[in-house]
PDB file of N, CA and C in Angstrom:
ATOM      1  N   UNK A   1     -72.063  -0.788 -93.555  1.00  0.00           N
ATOM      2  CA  UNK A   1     -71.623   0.422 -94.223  1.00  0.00           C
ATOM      3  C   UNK A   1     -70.384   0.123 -95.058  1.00  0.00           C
ATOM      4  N   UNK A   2     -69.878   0.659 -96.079  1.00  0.00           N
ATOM      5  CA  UNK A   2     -68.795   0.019 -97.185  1.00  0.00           C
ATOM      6  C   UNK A   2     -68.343   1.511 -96.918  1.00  0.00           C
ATOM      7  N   UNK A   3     -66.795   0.930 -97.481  1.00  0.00           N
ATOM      8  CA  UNK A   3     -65.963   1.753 -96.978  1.00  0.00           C
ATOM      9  C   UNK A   3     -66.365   3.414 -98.017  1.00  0.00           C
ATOM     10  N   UNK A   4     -66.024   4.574 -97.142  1.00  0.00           N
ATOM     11  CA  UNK A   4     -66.654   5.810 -97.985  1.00  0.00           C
ATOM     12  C   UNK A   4     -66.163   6.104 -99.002  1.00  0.00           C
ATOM     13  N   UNK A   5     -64.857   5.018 -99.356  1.00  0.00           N
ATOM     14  CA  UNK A   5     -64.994   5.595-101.084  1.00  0.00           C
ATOM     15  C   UNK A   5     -64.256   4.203-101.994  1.00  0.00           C
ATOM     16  N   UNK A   6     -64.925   3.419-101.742  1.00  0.00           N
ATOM     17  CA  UNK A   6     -64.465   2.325-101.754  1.00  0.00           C
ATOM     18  C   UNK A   6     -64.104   1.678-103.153  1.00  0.00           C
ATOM     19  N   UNK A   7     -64.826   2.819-104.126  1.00  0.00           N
ATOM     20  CA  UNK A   7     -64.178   2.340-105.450  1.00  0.00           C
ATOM     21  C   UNK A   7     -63.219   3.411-105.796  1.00  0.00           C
ATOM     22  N   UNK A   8     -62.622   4.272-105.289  1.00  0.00           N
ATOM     23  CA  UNK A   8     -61.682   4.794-105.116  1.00  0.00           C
ATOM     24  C   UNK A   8     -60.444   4.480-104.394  1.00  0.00           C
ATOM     25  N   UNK A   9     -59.575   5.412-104.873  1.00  0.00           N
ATOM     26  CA  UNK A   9     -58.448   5.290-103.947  1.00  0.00           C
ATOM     27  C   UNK A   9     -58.376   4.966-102.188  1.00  0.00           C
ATOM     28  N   UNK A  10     -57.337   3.966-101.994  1.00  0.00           N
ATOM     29  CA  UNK A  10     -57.106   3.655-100.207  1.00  0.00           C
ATOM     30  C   UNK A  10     -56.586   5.483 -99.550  1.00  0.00           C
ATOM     31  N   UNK A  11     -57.642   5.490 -98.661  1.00  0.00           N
ATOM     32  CA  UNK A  11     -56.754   7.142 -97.971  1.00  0.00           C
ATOM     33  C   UNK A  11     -55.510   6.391 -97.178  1.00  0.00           C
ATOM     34  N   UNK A  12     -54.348   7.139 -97.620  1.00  0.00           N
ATOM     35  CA  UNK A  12     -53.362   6.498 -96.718  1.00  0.00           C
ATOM     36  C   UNK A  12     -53.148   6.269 -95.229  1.00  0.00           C
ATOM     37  N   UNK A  13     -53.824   6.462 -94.543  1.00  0.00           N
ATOM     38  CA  UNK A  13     -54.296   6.215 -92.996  1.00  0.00           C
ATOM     39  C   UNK A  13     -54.809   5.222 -93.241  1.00  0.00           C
ATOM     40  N   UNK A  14     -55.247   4.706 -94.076  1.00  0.00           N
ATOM     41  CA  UNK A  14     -56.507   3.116 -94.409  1.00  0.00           C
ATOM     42  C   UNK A  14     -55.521   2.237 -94.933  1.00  0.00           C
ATOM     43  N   UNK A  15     -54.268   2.635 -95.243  1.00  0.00           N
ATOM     44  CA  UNK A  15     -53.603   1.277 -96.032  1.00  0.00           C
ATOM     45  C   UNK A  15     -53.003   0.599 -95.283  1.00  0.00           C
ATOM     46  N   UNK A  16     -52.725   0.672 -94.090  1.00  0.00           N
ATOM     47  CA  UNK A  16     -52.315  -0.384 -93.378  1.00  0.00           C
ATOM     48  C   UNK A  16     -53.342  -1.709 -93.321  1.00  0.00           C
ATOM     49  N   UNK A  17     -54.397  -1.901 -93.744  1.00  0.00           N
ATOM     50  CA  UNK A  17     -55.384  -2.298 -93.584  1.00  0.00           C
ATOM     51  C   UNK A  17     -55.568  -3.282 -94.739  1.00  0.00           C
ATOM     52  N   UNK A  18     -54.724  -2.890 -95.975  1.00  0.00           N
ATOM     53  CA  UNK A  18     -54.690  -3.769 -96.843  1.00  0.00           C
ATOM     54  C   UNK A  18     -53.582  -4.744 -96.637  1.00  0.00           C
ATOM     55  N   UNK A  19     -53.973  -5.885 -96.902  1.00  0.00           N
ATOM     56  CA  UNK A  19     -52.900  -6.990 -96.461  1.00  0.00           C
ATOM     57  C   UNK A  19     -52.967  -7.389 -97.574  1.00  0.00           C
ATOM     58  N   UNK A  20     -51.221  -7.892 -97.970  1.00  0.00           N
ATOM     59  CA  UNK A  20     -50.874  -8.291 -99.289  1.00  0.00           C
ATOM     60  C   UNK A  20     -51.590  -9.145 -99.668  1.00  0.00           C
ATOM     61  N   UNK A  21     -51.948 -10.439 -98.310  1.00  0.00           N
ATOM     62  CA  UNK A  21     -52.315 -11.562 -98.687  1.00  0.00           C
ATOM     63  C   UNK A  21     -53.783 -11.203 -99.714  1.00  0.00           C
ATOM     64  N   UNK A  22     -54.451  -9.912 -99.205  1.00  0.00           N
ATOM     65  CA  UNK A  22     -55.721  -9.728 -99.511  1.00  0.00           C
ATOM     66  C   UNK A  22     -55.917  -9.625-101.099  1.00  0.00           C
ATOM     67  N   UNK A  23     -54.428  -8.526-100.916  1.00  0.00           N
ATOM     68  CA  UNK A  23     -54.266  -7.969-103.170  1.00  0.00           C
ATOM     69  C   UNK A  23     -54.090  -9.321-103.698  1.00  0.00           C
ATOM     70  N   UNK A  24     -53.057 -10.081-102.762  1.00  0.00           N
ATOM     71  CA  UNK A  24     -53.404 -11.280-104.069  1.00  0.00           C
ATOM     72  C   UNK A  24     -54.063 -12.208-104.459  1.00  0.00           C
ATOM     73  N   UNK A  25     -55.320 -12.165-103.095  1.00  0.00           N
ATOM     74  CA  UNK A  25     -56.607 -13.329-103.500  1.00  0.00           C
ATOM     75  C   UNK A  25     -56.944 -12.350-104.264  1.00  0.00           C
ATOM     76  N   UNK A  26     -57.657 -11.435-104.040  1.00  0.00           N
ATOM     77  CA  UNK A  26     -58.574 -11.014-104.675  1.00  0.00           C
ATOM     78  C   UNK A  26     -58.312  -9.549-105.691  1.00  0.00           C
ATOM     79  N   UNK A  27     -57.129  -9.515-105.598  1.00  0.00           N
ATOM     80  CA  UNK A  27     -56.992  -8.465-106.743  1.00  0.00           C
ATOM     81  C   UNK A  27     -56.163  -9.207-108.418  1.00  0.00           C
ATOM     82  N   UNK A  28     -56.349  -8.023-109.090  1.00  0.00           N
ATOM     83  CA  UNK A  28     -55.170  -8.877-110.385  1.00  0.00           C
ATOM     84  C   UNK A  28     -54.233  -7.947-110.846  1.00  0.00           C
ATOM     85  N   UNK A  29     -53.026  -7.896-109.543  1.00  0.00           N
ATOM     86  CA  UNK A  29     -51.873  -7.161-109.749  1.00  0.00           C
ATOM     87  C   UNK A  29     -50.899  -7.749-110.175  1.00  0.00           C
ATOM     88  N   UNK A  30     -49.664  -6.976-111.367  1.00  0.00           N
ATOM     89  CA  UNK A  30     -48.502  -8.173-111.754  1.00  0.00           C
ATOM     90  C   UNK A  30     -48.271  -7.324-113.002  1.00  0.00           C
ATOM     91  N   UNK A  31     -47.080  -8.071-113.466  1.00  0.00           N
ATOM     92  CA  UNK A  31     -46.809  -8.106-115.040  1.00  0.00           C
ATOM     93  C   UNK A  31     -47.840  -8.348-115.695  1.00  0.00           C
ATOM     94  N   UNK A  32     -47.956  -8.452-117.299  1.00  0.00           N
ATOM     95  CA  UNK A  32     -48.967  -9.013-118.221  1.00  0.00           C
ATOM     96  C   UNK A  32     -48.400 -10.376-118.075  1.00  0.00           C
ATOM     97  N   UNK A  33     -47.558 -10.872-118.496  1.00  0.00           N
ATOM     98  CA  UNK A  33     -47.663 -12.744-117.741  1.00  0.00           C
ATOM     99  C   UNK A  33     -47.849 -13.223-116.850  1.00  0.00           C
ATOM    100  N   UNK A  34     -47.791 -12.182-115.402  1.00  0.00           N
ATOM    101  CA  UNK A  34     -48.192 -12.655-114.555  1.00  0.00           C
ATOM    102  C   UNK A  34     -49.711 -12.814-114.662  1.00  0.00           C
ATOM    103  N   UNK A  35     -50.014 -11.627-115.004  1.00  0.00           N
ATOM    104  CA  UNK A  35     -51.660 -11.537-115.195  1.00  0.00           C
ATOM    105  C   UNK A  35     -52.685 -12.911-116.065  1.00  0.00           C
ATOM    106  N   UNK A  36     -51.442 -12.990-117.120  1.00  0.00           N
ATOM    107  CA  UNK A  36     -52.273 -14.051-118.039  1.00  0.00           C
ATOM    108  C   UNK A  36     -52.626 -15.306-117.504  1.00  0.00           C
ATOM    109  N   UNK A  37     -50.892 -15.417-116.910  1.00  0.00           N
ATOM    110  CA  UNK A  37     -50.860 -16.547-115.759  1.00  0.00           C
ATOM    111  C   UNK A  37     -52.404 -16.834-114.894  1.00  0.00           C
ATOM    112  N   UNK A  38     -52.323 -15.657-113.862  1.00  0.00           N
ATOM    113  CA  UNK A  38     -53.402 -15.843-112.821  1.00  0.00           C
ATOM    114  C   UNK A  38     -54.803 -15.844-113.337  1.00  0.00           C
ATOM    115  N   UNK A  39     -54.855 -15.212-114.479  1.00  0.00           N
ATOM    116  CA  UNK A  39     -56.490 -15.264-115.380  1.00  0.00           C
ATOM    117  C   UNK A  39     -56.733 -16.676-115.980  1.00  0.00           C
ATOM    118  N   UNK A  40     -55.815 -17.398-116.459  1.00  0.00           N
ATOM    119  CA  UNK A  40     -55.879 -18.742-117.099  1.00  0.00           C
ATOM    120  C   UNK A  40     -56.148 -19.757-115.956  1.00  0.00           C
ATOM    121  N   UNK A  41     -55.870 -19.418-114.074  1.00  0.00           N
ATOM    122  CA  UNK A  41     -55.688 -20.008-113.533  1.00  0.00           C
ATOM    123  C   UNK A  41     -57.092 -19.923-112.855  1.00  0.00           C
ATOM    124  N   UNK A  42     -57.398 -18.876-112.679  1.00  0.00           N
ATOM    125  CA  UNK A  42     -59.163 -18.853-113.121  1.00  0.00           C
ATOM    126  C   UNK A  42     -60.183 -19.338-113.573  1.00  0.00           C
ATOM    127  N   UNK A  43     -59.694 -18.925-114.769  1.00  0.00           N
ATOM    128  CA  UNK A  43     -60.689 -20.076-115.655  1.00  0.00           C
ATOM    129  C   UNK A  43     -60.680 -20.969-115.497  1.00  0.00           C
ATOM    130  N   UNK A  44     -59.009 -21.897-114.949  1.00  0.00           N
ATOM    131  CA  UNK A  44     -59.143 -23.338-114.715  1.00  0.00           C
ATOM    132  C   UNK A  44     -60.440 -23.827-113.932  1.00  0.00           C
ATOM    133  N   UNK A  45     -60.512 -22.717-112.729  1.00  0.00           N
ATOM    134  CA  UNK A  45     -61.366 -23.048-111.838  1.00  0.00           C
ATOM    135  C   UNK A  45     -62.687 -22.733-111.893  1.00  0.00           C
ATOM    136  N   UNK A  46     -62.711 -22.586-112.901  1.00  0.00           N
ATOM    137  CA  UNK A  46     -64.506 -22.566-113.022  1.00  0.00           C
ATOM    138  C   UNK A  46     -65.075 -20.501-113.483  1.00  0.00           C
ATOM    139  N   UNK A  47     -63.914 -19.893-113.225  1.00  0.00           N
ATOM    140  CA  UNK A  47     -64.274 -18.635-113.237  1.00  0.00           C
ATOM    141  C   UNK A  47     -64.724 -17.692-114.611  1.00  0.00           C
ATOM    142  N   UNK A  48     -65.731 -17.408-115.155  1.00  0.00           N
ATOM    143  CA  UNK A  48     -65.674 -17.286-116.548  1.00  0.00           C
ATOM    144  C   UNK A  48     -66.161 -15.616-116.632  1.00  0.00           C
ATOM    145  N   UNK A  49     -65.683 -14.938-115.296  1.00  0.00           N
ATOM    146  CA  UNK A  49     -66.026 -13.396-115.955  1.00  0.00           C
ATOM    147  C   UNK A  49     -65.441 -12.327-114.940  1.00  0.00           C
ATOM    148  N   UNK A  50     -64.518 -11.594-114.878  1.00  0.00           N
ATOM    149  CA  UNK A  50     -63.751 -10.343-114.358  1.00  0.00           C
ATOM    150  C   UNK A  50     -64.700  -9.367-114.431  1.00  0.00           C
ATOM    151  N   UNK A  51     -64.577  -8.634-113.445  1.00  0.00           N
ATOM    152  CA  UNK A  51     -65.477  -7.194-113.360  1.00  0.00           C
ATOM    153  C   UNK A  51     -63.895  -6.226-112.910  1.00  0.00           C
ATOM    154  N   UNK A  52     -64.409  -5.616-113.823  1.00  0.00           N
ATOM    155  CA  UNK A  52     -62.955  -4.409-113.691  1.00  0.00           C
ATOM    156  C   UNK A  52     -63.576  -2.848-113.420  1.00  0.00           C
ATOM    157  N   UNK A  53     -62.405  -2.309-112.401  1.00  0.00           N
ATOM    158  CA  UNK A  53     -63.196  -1.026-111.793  1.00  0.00           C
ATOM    159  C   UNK A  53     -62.116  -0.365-111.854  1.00  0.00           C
ATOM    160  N   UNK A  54     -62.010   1.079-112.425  1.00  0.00           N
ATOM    161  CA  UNK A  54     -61.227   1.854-113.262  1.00  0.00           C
ATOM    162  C   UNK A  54     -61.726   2.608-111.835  1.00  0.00           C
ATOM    163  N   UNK A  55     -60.368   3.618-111.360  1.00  0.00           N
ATOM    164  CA  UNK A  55     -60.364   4.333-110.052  1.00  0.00           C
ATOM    165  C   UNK A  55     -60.230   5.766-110.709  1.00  0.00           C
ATOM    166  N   UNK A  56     -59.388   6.003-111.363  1.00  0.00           N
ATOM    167  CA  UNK A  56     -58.927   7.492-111.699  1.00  0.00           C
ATOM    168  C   UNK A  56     -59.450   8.006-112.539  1.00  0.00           C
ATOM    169  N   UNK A  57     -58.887   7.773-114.064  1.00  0.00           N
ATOM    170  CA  UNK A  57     -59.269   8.258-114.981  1.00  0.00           C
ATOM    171  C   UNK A  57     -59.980   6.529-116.010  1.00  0.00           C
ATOM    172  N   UNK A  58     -61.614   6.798-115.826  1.00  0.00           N
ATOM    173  CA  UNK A  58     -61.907   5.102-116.545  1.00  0.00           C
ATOM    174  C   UNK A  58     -61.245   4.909-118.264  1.00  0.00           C
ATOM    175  N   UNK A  59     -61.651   6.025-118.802  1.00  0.00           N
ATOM    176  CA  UNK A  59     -61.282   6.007-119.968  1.00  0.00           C
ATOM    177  C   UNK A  59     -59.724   5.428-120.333  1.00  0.00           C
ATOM    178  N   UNK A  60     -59.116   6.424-119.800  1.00  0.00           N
ATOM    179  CA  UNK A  60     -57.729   6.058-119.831  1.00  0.00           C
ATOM    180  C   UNK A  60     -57.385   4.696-119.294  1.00  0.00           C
ATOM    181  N   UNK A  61     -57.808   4.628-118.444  1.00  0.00           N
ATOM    182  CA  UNK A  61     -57.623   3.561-117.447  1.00  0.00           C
ATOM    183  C   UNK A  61     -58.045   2.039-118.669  1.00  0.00           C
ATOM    184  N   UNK A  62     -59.490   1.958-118.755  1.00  0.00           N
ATOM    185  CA  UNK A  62     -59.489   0.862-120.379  1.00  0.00           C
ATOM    186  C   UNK A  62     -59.116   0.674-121.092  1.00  0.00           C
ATOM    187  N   UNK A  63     -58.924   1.977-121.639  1.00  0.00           N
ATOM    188  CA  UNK A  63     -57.774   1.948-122.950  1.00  0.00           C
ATOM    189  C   UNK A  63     -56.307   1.196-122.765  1.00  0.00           C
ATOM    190  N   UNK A  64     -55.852   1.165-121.652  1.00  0.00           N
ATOM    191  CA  UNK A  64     -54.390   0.811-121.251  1.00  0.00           C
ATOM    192  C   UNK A  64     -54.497  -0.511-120.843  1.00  0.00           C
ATOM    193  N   UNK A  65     -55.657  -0.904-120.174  1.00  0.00           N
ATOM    194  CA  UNK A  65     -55.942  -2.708-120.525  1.00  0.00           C
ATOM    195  C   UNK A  65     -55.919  -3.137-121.634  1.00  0.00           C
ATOM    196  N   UNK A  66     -56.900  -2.626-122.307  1.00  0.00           N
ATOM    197  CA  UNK A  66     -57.377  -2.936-123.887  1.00  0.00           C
ATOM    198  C   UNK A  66     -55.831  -3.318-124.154  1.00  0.00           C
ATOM    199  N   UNK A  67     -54.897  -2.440-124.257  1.00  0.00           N
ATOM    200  CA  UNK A  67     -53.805  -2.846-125.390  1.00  0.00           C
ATOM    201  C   UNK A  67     -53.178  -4.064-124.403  1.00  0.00           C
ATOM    202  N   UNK A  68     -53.316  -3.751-123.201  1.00  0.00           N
ATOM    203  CA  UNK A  68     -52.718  -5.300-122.287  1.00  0.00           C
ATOM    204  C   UNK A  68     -53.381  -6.312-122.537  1.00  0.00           C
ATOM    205  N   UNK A  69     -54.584  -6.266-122.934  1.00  0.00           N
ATOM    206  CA  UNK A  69     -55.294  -7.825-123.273  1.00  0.00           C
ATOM    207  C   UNK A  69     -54.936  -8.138-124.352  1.00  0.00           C
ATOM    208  N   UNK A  70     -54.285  -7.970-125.433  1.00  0.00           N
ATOM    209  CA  UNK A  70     -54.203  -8.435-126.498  1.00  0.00           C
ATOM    210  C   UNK A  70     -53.193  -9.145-127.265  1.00  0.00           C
TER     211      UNK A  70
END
């Protein structure tokens, strides 16, 4: 069973549950250099494609990458 809203927001009773170590394997939180950093460090390794999942508002939410990727 996956968690009941799992591309949504952590209910705060559930966030103890996230462990930093976890956001930073597998999430891509940071500055934009940090970000570029850890995406280039990616690719080093063979990784050639991000799947990105917009929680709140998607629209908004792309749009505000968009100008960060560039």
């Amino acid at each position: 069973m996956l968690y009941r809203n799992y591309l949504g927001r952590i209910e705060p009773e559930d966030r103890d549950l996230v462990l930093p170590s976890l956001v930073d394997k597998l999430g891509l939180v940071g500055t934009r250099d940090e970000l570029i950093a850890r995406i280039a460090e990616l690719e080093k390794s063979g990784i050639d494609e991000l799947v990105i999942q917009p929680v709140i508002d998607p629209a908004s939410e792309m749009t505000t990458f968009a100008k960060l990727a560039v």
